[in-house]
PDB file of N, CA and C in Angstrom:
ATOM      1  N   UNK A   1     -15.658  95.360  -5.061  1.00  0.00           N
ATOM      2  CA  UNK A   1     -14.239  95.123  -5.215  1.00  0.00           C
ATOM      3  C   UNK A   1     -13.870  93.862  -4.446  1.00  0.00           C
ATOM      4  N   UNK A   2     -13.127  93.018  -5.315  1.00  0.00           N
ATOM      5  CA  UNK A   2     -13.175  91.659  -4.821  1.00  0.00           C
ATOM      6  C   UNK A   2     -11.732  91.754  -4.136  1.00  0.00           C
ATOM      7  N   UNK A   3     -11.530  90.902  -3.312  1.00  0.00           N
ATOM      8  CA  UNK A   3     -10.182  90.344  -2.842  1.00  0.00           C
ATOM      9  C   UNK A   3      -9.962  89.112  -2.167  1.00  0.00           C
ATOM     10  N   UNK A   4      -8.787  88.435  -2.218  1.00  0.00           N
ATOM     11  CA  UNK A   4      -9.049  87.305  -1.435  1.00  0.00           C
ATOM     12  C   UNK A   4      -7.879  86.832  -0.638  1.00  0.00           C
ATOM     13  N   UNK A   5      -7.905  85.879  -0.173  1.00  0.00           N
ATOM     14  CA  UNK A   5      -6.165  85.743   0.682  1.00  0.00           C
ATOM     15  C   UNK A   5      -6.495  84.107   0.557  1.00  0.00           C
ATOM     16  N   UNK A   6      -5.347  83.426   0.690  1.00  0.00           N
ATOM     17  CA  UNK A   6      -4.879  81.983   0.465  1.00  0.00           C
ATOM     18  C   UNK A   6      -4.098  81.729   1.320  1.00  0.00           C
ATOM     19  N   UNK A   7      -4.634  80.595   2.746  1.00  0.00           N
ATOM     20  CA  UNK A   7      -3.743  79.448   3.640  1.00  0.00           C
ATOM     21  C   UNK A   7      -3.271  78.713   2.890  1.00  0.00           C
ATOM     22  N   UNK A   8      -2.009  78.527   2.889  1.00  0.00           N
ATOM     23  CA  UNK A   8      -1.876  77.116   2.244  1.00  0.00           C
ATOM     24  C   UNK A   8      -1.093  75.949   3.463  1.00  0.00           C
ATOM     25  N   UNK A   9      -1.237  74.734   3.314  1.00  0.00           N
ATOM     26  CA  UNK A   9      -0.488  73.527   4.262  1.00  0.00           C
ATOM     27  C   UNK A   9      -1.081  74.019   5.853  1.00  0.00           C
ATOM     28  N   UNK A  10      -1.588  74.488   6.069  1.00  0.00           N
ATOM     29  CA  UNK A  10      -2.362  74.635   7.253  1.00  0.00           C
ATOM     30  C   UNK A  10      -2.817  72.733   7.769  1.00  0.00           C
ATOM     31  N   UNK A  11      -1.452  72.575   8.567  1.00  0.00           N
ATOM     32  CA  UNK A  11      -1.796  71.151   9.497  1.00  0.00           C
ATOM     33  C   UNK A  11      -2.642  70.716  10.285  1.00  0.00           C
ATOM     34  N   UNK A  12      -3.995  70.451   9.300  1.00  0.00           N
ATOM     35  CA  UNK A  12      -5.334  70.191   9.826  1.00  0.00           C
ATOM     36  C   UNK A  12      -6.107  69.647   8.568  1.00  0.00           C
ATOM     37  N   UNK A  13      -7.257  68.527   8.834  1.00  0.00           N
ATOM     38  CA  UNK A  13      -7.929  67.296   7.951  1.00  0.00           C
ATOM     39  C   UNK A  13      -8.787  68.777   7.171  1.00  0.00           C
ATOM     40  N   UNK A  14      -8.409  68.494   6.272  1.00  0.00           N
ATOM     41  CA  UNK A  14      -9.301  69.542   5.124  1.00  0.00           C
ATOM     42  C   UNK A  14     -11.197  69.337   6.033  1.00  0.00           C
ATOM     43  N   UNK A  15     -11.681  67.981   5.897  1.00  0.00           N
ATOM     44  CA  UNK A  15     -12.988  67.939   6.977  1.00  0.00           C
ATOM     45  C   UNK A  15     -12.874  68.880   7.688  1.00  0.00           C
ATOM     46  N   UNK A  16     -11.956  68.667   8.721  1.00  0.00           N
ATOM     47  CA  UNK A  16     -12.529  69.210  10.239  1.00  0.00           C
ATOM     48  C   UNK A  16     -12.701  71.014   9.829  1.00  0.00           C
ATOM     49  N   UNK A  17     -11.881  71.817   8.426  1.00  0.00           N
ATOM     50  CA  UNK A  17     -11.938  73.105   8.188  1.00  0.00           C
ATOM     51  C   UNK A  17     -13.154  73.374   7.749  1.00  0.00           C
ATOM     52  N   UNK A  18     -13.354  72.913   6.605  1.00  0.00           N
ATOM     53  CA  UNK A  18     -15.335  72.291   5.972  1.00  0.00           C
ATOM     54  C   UNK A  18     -16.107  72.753   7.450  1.00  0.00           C
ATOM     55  N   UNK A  19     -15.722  72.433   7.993  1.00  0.00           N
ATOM     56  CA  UNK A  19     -16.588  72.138   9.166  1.00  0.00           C
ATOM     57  C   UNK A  19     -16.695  73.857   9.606  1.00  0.00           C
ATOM     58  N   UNK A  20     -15.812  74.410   9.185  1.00  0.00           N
ATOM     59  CA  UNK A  20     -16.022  75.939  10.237  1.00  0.00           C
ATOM     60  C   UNK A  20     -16.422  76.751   9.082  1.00  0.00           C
ATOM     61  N   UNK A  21     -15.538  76.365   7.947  1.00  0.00           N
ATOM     62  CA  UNK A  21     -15.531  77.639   6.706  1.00  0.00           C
ATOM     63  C   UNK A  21     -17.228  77.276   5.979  1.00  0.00           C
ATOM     64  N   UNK A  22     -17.956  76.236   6.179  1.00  0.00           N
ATOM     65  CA  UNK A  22     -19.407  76.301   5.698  1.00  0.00           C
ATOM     66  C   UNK A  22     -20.038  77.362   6.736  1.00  0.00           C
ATOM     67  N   UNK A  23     -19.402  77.437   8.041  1.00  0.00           N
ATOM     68  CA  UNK A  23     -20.218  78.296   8.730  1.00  0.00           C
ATOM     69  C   UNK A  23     -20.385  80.227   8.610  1.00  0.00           C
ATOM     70  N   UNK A  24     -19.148  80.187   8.065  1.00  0.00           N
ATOM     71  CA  UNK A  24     -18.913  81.579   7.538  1.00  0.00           C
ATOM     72  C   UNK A  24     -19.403  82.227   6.116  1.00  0.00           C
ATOM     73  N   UNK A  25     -19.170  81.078   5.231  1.00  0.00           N
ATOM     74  CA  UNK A  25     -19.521  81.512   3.736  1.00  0.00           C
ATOM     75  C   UNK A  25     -21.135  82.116   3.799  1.00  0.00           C
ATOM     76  N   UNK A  26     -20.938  83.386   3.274  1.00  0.00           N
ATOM     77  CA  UNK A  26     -22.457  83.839   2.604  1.00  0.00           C
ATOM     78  C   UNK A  26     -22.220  85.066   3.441  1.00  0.00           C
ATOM     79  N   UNK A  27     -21.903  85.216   4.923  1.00  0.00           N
ATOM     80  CA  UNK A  27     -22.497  86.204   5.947  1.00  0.00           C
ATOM     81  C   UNK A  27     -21.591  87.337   5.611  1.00  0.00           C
ATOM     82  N   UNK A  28     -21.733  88.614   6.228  1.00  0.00           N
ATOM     83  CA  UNK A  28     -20.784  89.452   6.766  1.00  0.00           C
ATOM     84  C   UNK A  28     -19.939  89.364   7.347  1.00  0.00           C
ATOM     85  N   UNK A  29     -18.582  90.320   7.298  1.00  0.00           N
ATOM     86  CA  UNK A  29     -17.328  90.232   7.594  1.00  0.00           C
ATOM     87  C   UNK A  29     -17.391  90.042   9.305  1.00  0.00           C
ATOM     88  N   UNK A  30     -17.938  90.986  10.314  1.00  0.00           N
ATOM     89  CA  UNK A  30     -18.182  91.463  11.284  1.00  0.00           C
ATOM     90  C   UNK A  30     -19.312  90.271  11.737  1.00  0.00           C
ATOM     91  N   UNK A  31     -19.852  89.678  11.435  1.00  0.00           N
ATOM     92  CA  UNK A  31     -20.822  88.628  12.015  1.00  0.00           C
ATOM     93  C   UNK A  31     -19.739  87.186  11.660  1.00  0.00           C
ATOM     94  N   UNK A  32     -19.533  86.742  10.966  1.00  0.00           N
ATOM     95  CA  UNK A  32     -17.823  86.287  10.920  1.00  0.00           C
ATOM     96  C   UNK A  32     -17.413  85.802  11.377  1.00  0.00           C
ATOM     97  N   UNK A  33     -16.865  86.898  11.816  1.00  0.00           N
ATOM     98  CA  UNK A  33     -16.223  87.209  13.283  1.00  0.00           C
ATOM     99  C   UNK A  33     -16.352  86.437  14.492  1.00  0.00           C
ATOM    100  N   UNK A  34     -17.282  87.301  14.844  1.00  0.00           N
ATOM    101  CA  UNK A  34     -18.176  86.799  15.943  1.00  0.00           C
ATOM    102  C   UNK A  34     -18.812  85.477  15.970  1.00  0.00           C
ATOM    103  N   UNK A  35     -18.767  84.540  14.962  1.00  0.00           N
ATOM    104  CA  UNK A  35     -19.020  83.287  14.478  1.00  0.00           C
ATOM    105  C   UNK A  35     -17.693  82.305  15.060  1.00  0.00           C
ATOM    106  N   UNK A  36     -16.675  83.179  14.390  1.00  0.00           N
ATOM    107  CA  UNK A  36     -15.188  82.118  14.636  1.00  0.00           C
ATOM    108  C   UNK A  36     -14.555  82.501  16.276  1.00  0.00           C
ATOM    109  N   UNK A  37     -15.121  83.591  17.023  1.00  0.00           N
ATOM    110  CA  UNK A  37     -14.604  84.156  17.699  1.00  0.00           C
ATOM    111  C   UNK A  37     -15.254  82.551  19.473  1.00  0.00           C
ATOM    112  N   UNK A  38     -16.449  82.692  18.553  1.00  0.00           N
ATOM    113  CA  UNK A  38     -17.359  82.083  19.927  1.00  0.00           C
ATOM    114  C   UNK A  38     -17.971  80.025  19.791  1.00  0.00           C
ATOM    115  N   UNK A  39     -16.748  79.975  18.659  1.00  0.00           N
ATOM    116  CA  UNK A  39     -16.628  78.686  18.179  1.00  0.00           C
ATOM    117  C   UNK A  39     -15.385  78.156  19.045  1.00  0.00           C
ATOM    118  N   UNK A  40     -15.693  76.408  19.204  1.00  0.00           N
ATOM    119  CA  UNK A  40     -14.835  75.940  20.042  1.00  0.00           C
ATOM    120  C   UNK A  40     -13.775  74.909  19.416  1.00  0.00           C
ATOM    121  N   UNK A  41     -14.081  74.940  17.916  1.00  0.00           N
ATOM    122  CA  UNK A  41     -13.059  74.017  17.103  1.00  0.00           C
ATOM    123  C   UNK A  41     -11.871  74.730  16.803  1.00  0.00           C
ATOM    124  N   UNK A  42     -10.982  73.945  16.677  1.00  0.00           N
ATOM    125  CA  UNK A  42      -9.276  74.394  16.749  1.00  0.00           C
ATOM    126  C   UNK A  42      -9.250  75.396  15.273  1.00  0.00           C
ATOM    127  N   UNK A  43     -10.382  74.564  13.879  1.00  0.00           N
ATOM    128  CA  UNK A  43      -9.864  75.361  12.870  1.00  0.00           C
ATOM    129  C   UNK A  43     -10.295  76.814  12.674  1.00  0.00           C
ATOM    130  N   UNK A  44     -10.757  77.288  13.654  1.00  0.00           N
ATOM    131  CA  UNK A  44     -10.973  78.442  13.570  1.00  0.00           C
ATOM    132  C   UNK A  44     -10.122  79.367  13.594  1.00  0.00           C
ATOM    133  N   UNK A  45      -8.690  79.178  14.212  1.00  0.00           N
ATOM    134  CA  UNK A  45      -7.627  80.259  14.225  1.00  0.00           C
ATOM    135  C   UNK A  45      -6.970  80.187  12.416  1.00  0.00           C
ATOM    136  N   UNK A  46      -6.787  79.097  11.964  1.00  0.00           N
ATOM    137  CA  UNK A  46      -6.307  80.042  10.594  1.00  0.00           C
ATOM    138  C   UNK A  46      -7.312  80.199  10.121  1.00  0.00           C
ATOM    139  N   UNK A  47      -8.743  79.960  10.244  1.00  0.00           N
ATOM    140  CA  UNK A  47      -9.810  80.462   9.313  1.00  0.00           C
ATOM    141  C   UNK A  47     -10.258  82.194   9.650  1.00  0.00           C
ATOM    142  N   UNK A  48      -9.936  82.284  10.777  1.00  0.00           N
ATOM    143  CA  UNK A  48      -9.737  83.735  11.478  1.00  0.00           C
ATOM    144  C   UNK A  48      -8.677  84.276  10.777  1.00  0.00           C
ATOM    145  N   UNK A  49      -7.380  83.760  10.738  1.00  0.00           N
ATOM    146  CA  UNK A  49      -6.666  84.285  10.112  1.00  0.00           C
ATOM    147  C   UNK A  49      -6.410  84.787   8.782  1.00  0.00           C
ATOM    148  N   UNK A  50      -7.098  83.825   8.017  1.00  0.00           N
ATOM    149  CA  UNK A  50      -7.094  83.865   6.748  1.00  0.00           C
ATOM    150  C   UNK A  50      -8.393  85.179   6.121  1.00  0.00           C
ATOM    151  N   UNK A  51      -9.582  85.060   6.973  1.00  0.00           N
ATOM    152  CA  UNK A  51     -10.485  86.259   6.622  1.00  0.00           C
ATOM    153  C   UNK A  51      -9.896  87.715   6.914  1.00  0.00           C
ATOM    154  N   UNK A  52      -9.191  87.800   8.289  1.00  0.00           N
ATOM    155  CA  UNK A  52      -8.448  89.073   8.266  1.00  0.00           C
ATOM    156  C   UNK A  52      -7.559  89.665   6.823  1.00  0.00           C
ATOM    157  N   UNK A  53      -6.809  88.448   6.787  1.00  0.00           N
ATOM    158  CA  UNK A  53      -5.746  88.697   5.820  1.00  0.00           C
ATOM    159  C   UNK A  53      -6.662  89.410   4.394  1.00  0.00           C
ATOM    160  N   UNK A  54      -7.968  88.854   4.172  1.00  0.00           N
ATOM    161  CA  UNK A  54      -8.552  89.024   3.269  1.00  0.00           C
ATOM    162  C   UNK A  54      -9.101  89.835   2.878  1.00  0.00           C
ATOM    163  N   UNK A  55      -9.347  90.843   4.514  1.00  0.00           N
ATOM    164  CA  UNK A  55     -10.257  91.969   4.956  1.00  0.00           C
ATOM    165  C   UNK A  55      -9.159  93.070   4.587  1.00  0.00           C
ATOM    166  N   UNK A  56      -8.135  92.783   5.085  1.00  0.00           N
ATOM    167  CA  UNK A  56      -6.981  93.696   5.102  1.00  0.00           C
ATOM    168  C   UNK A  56      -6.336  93.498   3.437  1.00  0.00           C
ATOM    169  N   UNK A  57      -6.529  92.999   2.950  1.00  0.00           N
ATOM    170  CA  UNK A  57      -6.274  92.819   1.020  1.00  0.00           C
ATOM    171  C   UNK A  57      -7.043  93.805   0.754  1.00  0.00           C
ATOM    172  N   UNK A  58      -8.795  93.803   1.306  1.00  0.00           N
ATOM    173  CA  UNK A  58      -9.388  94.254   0.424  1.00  0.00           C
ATOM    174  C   UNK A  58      -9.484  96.325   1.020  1.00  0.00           C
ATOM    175  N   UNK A  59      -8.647  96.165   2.034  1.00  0.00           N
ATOM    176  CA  UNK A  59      -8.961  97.562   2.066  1.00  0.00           C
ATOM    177  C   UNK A  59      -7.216  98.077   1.521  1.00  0.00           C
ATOM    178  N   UNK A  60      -6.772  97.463   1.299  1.00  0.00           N
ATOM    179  CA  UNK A  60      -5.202  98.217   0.893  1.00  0.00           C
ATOM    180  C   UNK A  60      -5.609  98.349  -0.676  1.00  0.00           C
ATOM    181  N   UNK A  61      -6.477  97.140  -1.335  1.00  0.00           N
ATOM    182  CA  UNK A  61      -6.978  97.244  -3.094  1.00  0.00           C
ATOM    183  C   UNK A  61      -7.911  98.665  -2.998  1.00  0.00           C
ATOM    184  N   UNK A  62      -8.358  98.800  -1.963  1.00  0.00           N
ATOM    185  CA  UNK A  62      -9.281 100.172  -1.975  1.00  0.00           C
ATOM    186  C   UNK A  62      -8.747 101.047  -2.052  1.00  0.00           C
ATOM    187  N   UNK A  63      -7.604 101.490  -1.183  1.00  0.00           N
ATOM    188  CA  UNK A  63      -7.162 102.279  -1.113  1.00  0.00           C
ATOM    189  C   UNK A  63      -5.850 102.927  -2.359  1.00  0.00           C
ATOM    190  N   UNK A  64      -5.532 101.622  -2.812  1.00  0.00           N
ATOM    191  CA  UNK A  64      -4.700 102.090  -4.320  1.00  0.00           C
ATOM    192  C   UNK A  64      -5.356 102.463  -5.292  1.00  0.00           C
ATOM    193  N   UNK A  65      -6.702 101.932  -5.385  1.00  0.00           N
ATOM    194  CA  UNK A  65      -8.241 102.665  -6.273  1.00  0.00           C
ATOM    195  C   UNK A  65      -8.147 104.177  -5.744  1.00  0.00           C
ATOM    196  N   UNK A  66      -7.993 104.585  -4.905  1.00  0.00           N
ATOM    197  CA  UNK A  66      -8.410 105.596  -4.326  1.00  0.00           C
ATOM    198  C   UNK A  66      -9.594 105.691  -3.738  1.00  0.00           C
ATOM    199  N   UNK A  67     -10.147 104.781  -3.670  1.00  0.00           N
ATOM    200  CA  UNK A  67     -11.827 104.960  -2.749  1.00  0.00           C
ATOM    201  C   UNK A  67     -11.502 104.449  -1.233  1.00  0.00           C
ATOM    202  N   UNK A  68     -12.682 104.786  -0.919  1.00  0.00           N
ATOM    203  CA  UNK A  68     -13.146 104.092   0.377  1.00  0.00           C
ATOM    204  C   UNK A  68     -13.796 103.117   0.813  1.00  0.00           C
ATOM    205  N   UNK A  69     -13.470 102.053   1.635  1.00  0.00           N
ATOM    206  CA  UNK A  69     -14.136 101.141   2.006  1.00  0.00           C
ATOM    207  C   UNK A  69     -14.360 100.941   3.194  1.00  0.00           C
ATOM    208  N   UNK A  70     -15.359 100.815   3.936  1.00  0.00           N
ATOM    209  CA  UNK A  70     -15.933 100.566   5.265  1.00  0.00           C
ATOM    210  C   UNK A  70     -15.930  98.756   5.257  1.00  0.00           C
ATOM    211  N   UNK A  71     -15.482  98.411   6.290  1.00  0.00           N
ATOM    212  CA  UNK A  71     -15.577  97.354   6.869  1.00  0.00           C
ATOM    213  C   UNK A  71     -16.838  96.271   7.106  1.00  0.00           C
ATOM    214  N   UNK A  72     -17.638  97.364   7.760  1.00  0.00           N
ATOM    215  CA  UNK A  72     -19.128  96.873   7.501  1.00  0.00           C
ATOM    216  C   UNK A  72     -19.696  96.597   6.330  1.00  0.00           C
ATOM    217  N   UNK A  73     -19.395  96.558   4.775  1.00  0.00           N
ATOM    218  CA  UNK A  73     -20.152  96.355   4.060  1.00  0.00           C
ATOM    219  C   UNK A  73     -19.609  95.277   3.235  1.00  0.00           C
ATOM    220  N   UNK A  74     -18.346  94.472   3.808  1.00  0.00           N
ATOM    221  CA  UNK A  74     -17.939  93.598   3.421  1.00  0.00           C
ATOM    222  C   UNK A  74     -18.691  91.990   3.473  1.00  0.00           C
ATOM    223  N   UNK A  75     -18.835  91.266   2.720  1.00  0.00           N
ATOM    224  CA  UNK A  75     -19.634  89.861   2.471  1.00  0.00           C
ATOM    225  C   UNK A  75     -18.330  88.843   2.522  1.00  0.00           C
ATOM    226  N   UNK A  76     -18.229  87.660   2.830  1.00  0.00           N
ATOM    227  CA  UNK A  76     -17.594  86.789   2.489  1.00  0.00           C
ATOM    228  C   UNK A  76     -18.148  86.017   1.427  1.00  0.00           C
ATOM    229  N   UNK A  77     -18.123  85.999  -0.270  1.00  0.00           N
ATOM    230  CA  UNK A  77     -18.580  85.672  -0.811  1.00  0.00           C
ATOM    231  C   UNK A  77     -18.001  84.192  -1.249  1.00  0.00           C
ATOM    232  N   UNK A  78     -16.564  84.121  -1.185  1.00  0.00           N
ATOM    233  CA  UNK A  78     -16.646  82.399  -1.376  1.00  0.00           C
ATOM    234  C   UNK A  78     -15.616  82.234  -0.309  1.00  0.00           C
ATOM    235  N   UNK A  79     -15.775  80.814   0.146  1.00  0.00           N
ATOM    236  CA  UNK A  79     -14.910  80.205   1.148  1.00  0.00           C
ATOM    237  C   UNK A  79     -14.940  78.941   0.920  1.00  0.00           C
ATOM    238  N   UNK A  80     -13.772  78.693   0.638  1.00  0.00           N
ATOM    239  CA  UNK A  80     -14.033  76.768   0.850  1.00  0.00           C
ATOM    240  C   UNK A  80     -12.210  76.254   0.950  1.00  0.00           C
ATOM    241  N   UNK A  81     -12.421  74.985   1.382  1.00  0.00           N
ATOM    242  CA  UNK A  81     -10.987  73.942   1.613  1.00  0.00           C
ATOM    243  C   UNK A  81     -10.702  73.068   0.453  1.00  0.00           C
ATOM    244  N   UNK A  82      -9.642  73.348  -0.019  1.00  0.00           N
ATOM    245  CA  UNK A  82      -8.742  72.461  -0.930  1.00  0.00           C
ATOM    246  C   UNK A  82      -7.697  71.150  -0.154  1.00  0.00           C
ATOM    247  N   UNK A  83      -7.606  70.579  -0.978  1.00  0.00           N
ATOM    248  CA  UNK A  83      -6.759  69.420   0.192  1.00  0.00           C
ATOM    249  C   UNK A  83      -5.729  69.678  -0.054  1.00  0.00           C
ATOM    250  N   UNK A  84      -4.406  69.608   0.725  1.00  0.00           N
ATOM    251  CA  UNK A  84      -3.405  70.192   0.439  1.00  0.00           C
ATOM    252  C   UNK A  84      -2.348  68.529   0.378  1.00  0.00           C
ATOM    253  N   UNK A  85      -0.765  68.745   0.710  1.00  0.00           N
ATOM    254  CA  UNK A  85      -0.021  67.359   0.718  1.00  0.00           C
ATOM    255  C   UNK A  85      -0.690  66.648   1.746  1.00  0.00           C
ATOM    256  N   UNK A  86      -0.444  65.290   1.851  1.00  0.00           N
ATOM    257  CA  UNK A  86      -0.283  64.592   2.974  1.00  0.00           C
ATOM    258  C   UNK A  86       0.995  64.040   2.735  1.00  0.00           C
ATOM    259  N   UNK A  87       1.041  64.339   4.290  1.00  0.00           N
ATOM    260  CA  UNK A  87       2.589  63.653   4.898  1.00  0.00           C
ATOM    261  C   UNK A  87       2.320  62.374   5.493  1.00  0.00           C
ATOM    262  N   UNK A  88       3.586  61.032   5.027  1.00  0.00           N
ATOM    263  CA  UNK A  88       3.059  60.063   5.268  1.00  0.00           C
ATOM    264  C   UNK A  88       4.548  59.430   6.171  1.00  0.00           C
ATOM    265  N   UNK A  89       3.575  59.273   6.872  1.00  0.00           N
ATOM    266  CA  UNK A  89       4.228  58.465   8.428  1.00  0.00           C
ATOM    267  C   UNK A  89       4.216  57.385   8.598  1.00  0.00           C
ATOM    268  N   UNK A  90       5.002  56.384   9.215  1.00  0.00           N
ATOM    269  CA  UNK A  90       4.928  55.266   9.852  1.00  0.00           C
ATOM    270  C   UNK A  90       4.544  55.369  11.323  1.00  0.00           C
ATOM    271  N   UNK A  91       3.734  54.213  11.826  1.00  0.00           N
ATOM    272  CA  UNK A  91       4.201  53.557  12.923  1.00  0.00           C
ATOM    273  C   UNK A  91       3.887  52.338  13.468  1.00  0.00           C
ATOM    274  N   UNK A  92       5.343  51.668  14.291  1.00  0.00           N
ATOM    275  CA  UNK A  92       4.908  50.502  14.285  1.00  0.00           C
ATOM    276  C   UNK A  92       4.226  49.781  15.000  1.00  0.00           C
ATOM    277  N   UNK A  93       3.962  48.389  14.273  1.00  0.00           N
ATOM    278  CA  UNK A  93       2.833  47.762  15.149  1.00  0.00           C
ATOM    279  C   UNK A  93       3.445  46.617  15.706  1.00  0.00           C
ATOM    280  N   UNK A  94       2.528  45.338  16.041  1.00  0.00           N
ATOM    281  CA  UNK A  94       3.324  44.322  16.670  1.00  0.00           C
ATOM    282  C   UNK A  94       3.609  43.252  15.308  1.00  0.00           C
ATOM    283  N   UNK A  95       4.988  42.429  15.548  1.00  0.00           N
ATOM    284  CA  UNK A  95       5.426  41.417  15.181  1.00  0.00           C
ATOM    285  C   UNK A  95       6.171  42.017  13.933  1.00  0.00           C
ATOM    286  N   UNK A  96       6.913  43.597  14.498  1.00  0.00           N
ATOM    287  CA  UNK A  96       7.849  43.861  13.209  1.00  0.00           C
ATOM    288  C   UNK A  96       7.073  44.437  12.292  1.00  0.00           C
ATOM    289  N   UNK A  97       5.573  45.024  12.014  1.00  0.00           N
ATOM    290  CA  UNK A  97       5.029  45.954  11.239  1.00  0.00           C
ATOM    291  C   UNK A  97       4.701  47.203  11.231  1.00  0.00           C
ATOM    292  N   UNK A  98       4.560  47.817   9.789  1.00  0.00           N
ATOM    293  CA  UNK A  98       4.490  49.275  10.212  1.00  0.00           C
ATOM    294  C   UNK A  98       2.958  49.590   9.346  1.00  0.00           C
ATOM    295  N   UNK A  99       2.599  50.379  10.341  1.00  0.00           N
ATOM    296  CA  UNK A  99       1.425  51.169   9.865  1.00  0.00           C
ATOM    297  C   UNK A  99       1.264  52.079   9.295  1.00  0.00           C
ATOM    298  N   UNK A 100       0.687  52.630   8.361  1.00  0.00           N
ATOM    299  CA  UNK A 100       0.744  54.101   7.684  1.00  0.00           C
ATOM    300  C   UNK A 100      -0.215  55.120   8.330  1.00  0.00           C
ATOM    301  N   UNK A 101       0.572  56.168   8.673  1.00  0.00           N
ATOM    302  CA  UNK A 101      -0.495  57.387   9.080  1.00  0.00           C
ATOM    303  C   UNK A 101      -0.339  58.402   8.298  1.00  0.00           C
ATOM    304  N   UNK A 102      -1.637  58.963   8.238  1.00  0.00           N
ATOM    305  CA  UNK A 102      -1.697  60.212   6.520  1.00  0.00           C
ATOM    306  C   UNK A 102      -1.915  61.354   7.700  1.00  0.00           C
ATOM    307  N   UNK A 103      -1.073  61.968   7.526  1.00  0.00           N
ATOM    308  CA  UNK A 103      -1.171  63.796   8.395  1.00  0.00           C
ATOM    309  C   UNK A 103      -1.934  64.456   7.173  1.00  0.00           C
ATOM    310  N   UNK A 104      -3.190  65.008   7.111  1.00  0.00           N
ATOM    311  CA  UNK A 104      -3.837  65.612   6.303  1.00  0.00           C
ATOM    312  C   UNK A 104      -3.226  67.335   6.264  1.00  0.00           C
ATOM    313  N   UNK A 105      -3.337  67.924   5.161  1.00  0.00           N
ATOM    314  CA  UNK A 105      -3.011  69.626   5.563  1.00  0.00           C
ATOM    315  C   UNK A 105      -3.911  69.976   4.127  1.00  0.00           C
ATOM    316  N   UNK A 106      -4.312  71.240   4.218  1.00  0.00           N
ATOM    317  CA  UNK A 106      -5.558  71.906   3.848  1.00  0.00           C
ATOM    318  C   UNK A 106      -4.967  73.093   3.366  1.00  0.00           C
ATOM    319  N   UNK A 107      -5.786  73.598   2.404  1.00  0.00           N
ATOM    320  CA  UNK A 107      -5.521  75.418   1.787  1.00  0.00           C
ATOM    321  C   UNK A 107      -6.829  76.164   2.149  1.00  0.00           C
ATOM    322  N   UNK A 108      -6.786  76.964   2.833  1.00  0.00           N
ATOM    323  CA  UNK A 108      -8.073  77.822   3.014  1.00  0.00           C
ATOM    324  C   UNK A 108      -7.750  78.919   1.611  1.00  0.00           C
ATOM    325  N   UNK A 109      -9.307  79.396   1.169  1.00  0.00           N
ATOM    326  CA  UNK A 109      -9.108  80.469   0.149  1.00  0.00           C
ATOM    327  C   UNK A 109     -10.411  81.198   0.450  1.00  0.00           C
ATOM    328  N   UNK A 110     -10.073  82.232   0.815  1.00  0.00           N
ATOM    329  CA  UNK A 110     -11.577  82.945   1.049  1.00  0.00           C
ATOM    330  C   UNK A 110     -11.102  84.378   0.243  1.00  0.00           C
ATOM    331  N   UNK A 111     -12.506  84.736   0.044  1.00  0.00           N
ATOM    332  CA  UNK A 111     -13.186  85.933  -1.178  1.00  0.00           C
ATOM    333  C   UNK A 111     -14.075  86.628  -0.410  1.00  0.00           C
ATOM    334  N   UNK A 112     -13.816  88.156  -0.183  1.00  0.00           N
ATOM    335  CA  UNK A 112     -14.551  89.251   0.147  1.00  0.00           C
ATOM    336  C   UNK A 112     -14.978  90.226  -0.808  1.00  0.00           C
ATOM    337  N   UNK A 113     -16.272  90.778  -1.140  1.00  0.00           N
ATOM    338  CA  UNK A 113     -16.993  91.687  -1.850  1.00  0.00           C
ATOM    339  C   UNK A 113     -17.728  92.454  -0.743  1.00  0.00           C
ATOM    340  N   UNK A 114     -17.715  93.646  -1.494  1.00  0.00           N
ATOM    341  CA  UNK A 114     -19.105  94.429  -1.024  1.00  0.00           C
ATOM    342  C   UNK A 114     -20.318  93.849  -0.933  1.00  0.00           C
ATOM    343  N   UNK A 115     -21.144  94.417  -0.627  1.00  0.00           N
ATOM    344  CA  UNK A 115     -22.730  93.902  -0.608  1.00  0.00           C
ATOM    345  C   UNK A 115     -23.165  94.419  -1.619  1.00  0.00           C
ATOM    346  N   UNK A 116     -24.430  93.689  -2.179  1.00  0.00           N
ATOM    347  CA  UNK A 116     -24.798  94.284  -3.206  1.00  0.00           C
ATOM    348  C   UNK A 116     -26.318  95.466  -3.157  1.00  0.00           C
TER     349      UNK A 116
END
C-alpha cells in the first residue's frame, strides 16, 4: 500500500536536498530515520518532515482499508527534489548597479510501500 506526502517551496537549493534525499531513497522507514536524525545538513528537517508526513499517510490509508500496518515494514520507495519558484532579488553593487540573486526553493515528494 503506497502513500506519499509532498513539500512544496521549502526555502532551500533543490542541490543541497539531492544531497540528503539520495541518502534515504531505497532503505527502510526506521533506518531513515536514523540516517536524517545523525546527519549534519540543514535539509534534513523538512526531509524528516516530509517522510513522517508520509509514514503517517500511509498508516491512516491502512487503517480506512481496515488492515494493519506495522511501521517496520515500511520502504521508502521513491524520493527525489523538484525545483520549485525562484525568487529574484536584487543587490547592489558599486557605481549604481544591481546584481541578481536567485533564492532557490524545492518540492520534496517521497513514496512509502511495504516490503516486498
Amino acid at each position: 500500500m503506497q502513500a506519499r506526502a509532498i513539500a512544496r517551496s521549502i526555502g532551500m537549493s533543490p542541490r543541497k536536498m539531492r544531497m540528503i534525499v539520495d541518502l534515504i531513497r531505497g532503505r527502510g522507514v526506521n533506518e531513515a530515520y536514523s540516517i536524517l536524525k545523525f546527519s549534519k545538513k540543514a535539509a534534513t528537517t523538512p526531509v524528516e518532515k516530509t517522510l513522517r508526513s508520509a509514514v503517517a499517510n500511509a498508516t491512516q490509508k491502512a487503517e480506512a482499508a481496515g488492515s494493519f500496518l506495522d511501521v517496520d515494514d515500511l520502504v521508502v520507495r521513491e524520493a527525489y527534489v523538484n525545483e520549485g519558484r525562484t525568487l529574484k532579488r536584487f543587490s547592489p553593487r558599486a557605481m549604481g548597479r544591481a546584481t541578481p540573486i536567485l533564492k532557490r526553493t524545492s518540492h520534496v515528494t517521497i513514496i512509502v510501500d511495504r516490503k516486498e
